[in-house]
Protein backbone atom coordinates (compact mmCIF):
# COMPACT_ATOMS: atom_id res chain seq x y z
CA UNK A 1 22.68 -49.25 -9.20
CA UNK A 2 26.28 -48.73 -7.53
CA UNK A 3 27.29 -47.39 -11.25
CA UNK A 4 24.96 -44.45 -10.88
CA UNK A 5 24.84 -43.31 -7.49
CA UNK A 6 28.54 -43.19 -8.78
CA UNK A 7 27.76 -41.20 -11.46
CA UNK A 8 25.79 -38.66 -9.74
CA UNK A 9 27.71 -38.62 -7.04
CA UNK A 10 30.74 -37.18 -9.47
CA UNK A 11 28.43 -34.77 -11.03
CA UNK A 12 27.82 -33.15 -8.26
CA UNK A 13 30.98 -33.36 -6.98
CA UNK A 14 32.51 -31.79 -9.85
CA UNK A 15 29.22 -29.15 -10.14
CA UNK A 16 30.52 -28.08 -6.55
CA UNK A 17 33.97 -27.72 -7.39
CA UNK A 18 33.24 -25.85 -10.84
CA UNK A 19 31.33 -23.28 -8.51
CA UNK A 20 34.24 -23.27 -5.94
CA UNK A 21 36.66 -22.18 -9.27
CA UNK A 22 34.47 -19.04 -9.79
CA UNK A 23 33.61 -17.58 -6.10
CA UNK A 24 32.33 -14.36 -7.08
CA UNK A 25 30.88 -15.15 -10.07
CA UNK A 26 28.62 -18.01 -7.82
CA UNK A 27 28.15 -15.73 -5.11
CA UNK A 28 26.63 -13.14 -7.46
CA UNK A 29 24.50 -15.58 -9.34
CA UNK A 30 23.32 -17.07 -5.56
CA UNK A 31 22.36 -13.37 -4.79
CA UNK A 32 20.32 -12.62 -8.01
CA UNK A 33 18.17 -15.54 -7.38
CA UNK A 34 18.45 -14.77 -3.52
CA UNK A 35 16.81 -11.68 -4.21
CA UNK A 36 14.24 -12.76 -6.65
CA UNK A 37 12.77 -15.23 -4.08
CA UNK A 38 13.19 -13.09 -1.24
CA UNK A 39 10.60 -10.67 -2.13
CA UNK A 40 7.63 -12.74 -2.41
CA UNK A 41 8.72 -14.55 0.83
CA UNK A 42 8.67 -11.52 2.62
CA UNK A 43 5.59 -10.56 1.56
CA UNK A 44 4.28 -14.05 2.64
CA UNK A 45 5.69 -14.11 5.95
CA UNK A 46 4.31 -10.34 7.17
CA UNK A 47 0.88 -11.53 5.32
CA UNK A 48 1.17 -14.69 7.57
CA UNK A 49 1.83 -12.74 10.55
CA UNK A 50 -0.76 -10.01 10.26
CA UNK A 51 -3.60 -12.86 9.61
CA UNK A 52 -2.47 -14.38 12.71
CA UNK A 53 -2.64 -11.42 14.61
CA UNK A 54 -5.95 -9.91 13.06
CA UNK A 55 -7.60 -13.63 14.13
CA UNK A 56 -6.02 -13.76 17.32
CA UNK A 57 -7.05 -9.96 18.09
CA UNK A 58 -9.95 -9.13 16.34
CA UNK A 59 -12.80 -8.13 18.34
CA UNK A 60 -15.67 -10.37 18.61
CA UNK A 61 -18.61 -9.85 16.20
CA UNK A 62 -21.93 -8.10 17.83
CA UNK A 63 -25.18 -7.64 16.45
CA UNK A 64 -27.79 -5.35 18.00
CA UNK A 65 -30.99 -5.92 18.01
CA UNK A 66 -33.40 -2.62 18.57
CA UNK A 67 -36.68 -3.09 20.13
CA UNK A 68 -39.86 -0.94 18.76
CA UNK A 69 -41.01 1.54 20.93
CA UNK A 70 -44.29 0.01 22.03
CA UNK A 71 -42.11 -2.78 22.80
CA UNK A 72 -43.08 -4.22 26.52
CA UNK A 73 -40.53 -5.54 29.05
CA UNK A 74 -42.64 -8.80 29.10
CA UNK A 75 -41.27 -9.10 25.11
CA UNK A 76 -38.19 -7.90 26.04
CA UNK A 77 -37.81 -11.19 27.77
CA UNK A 78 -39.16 -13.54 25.83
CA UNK A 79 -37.06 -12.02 22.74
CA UNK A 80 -33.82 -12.84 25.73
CA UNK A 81 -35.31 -16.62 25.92
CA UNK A 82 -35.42 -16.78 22.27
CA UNK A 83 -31.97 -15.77 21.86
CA UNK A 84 -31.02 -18.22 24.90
CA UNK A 85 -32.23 -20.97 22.56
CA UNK A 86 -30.72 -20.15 19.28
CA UNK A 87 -27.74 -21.94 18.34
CA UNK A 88 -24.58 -19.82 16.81
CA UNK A 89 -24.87 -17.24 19.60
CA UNK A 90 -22.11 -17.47 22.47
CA UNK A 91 -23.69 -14.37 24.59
CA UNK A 92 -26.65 -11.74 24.97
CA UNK A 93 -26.86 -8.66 26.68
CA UNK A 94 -29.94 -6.93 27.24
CA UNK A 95 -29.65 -2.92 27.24
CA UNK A 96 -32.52 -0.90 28.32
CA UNK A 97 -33.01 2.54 27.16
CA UNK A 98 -32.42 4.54 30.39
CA UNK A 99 -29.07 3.03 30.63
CA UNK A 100 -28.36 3.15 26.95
CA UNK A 101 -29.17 7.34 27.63
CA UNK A 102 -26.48 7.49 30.70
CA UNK A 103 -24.02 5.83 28.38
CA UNK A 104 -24.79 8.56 25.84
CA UNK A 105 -24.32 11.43 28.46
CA UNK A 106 -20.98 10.01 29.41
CA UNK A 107 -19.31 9.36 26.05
CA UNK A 108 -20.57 12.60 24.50
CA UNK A 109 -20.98 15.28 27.07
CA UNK A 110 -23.68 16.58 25.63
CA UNK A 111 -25.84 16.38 29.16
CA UNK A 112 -27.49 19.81 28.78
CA UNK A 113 -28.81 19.37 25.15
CA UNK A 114 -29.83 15.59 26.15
CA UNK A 115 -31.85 17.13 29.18
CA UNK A 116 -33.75 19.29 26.82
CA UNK A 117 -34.90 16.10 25.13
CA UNK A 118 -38.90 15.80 26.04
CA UNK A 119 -38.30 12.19 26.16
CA UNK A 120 -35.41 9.34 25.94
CA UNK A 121 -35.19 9.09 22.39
CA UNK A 122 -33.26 5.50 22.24
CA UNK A 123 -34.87 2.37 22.28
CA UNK A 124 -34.42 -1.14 24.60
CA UNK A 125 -31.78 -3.24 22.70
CA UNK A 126 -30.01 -6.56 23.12
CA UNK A 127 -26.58 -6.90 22.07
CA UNK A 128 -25.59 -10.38 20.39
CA UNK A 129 -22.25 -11.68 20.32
CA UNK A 130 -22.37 -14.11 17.17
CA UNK A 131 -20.35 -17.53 17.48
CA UNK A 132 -19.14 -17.32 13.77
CA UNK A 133 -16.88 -14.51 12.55
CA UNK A 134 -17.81 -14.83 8.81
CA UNK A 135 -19.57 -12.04 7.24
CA UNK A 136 -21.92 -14.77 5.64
CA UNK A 137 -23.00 -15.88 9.26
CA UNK A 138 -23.44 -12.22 10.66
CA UNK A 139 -25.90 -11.39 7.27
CA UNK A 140 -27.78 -14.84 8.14
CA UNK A 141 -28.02 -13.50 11.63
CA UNK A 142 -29.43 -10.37 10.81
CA UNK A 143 -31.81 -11.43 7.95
CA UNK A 144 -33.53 -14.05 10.72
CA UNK A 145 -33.54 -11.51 13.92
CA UNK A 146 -35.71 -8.77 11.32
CA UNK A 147 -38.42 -11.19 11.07
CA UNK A 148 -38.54 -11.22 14.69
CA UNK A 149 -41.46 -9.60 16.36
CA UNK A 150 -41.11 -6.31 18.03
CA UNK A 151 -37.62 -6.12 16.78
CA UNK A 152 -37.38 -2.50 14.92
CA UNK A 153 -33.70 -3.07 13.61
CA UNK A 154 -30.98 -5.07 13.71
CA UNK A 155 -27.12 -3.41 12.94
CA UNK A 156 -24.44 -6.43 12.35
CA UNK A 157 -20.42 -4.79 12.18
CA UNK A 158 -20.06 -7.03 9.66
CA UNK A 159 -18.08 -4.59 7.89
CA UNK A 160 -14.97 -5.19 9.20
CA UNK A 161 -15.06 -8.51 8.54
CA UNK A 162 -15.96 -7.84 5.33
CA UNK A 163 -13.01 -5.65 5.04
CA UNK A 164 -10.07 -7.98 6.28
CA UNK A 165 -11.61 -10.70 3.96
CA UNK A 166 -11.23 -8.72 1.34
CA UNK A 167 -7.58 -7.36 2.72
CA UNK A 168 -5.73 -10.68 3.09
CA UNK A 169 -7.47 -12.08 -0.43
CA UNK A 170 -6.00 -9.18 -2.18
CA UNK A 171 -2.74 -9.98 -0.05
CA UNK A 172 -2.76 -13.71 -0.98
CA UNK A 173 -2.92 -12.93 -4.79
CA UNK A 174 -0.40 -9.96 -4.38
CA UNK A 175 1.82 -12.66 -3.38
CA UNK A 176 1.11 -15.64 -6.24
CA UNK A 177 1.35 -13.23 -8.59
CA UNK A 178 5.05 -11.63 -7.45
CA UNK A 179 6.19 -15.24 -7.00
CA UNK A 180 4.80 -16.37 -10.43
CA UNK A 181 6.75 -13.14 -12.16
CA UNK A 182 9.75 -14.04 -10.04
CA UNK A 183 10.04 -17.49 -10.53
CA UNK A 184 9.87 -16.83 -14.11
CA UNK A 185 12.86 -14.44 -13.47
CA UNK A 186 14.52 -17.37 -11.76
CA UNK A 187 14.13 -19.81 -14.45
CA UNK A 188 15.43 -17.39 -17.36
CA UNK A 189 18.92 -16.52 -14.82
CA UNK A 190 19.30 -20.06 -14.62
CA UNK A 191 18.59 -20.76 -18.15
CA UNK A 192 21.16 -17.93 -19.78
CA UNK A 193 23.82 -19.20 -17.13
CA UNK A 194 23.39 -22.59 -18.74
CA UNK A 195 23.58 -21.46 -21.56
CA UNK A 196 26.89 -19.25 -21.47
CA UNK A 197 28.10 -22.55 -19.08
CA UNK A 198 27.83 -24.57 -22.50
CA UNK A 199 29.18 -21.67 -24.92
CA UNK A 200 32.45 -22.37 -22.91
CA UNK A 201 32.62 -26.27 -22.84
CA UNK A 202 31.19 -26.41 -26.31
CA UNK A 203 34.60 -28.32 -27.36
CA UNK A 204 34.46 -30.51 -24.30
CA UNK A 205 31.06 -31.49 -25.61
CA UNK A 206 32.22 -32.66 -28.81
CA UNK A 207 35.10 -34.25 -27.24
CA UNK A 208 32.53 -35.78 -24.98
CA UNK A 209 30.47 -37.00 -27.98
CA UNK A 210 32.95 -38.11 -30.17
CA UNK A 211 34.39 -40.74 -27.30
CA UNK A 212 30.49 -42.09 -27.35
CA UNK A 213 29.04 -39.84 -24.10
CA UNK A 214 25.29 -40.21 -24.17
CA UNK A 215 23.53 -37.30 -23.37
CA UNK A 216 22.19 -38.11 -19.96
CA UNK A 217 26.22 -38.18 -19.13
CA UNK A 218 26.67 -34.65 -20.47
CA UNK A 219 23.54 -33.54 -19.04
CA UNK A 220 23.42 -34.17 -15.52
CA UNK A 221 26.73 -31.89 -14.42
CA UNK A 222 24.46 -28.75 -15.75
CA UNK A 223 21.31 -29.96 -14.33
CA UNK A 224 23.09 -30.23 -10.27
CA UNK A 225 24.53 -26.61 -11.27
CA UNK A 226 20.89 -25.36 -11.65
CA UNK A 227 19.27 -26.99 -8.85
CA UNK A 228 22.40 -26.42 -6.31
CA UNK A 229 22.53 -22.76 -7.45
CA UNK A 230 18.97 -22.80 -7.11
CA UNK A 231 18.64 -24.30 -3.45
CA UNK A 232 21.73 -21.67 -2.54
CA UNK A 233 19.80 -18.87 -3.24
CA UNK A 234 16.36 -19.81 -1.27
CA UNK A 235 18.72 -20.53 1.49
CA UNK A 236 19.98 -16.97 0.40
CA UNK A 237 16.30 -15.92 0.20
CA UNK A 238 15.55 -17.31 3.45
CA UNK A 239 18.91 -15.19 5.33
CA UNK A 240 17.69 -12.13 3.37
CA UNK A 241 14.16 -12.08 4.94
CA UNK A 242 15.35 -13.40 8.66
CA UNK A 243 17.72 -10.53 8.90
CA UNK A 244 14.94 -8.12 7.67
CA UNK A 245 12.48 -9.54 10.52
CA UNK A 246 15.07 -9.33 12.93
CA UNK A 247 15.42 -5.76 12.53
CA UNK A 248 11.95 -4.87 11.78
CA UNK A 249 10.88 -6.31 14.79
CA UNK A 250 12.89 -3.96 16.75
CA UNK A 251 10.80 -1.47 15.05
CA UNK A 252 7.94 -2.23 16.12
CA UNK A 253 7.84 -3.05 19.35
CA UNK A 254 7.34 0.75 20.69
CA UNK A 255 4.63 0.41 18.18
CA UNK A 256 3.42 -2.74 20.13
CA UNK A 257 4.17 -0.91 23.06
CA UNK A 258 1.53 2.13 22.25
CA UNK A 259 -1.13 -0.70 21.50
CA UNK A 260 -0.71 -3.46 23.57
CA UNK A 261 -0.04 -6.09 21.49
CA UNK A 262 2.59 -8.69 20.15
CA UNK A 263 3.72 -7.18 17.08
CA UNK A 264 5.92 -9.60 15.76
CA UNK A 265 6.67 -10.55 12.64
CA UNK A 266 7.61 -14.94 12.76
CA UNK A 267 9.59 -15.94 10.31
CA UNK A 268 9.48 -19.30 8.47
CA UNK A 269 8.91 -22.87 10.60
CA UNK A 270 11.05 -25.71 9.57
CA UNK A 271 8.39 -27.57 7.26
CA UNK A 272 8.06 -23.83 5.56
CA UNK A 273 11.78 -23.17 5.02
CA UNK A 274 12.01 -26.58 3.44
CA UNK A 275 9.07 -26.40 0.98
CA UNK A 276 11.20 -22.93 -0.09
CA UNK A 277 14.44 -25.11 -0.43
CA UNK A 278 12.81 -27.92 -2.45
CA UNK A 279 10.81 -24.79 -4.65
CA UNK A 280 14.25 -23.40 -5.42
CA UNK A 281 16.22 -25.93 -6.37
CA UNK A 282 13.19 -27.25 -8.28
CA UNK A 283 13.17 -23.72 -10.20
CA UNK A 284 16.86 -24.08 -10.71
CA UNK A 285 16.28 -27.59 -12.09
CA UNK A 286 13.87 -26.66 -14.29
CA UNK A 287 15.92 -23.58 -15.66
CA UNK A 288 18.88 -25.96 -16.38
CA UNK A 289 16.79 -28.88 -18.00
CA UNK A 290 15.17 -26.03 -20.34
CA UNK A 291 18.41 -24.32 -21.25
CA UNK A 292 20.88 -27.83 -21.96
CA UNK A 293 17.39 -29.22 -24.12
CA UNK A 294 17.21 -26.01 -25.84
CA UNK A 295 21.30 -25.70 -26.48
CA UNK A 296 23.03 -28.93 -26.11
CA UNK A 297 21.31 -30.37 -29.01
CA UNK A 298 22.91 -27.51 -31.42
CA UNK A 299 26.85 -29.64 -30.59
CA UNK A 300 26.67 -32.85 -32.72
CA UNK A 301 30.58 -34.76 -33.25
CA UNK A 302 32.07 -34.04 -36.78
């Protein structure tokens, strides 16, 4: 057991110091891989942050229920006590039509047409605030309050629930598929660096061979290079998008100024960052294996 922590412990000792020999080279192979994981990450943090925000902030949803016309105040009520009793509703507001008019008058202006009226046109209504926020729960809401008696018609605004369902799915997929595409990307940089890696030691590999290395000996130096190079570019990744947020969220906040709300972007927690780190250097690793499996078999001792 001492004989291969031993082992490893040179092969990545010497992986580190091969990348120390070659600064730039490293730094611009840390970058490339930066900057393909980068992209998806920022487009998973501001999807993070905007679902946050759009459940923290989003208005509660409200159905309203209109009462026919020949509808009397006595049913008025008991449709009130009925509502009292259902479950899934957190409040109900009962508006009758006189004041539903004066709220008219003062949000249009239109007093002098709505005084030629020859009657108040707008029925009694109660307004519903739903516990659930789902559009499925809203549609169930409606469907039962139609069968209702002396209710005319119900309107749900379902829609924009509908709509930000439909806005962070498309978001979610946006992402997989940019970090699919880009960890392929990742894989074939680390996979051609392997490969030109072995190009250049391809007589230390027969030396290697011919003195009885096993394979496992000669491949564990290139598979530390993959996954170090690999972890230093999400930590790359992970610099990339913090000093984006940082200056985006000066940005915005005469944005969240205008509108009165905490518009900031958060950046990654610690359990986040290091499920990136582990990703990377798992990419890296996997890039590495593929390339020495693929190349290393071609050098066989003559």
């Amino acid at each position: 057991m001492t004989s291969w922590l031993a082992a490893h412990r040179r092969a990545c000792s010497g992986t580190l110091a091969r990348l120390l020999r070659a600064p730039l080279a490293s730094l611009f192979n840390i970058a490339v891989i930066g900057t393909a994981l980068a992209l998806p990450l920022g487009f998973y943090v501001v999807l993070a942050s905007l679902q946050g925000l759009a459940r923290d902030y989003s208005p509660q949803p409200q159905l309203s229920l209109f009462l026919a016309p020949e509808a009397s105040a006595a049913e008025a009520r008991a449709i009130g006590e009925r509502l009292k009793a259902r479950s899934g509703i957190s409040a109900s507001r009962f508006v009758p039509r006189a004041a539903a008019l004066e709220t008219l008058k003062a949000r249009t202006g239109l007093d002098d047409i709505i005084a030629g009226l020859p009657g108040n046109p707008l029925p009694d209504a109660w307004v519903v605030t739903a516990a659930g926020a789902d559009a499925a729960t809203l549609d169930g809401l409606r469907g039962e309050f139609r069968q209702w008696p002396k209710v005319a018609e119900v309107h749900v605004d379902s829609d924009w629930a509908r709509r930000l369902d439909q806005l962070l799915g498309l978001g979610r997929h946006a992402v997989l598929l940019l970090a699919t595409a880009l960890a392929f990307a990742l894989v074939a940089v680390t996979f051609n660096t392997i490969r030109l890696q072995i190009l250049t030691q391809r007589d230390e590999i027969e030396v290697a061979k011919l003195i009885g290395a096993t394979d496992g000996w000669i491949r564990r130096p290139f598979l530390y290079f993959g996954a170090i190079t690999g972890t230093a570019g999400g930590a790359a990744a992970w610099l990339m998008v913090w000093a984006v947020l940082a200056l985006f969220n000066d940005r915005l906040q005469p944005l969240a100024a205008l509108y009165g709300l905490p518009l900031q972007l958060a950046h990654l927690d610690a359990g986040d960052s290091l499920t990136l780190l582990v990703f990377a250097a798992a990419l890296g690793w996997f890039g590495a294996w593929l390339s020495v499996r693929r190349h290393l078999g071609a050098y066989n001792p003559r």
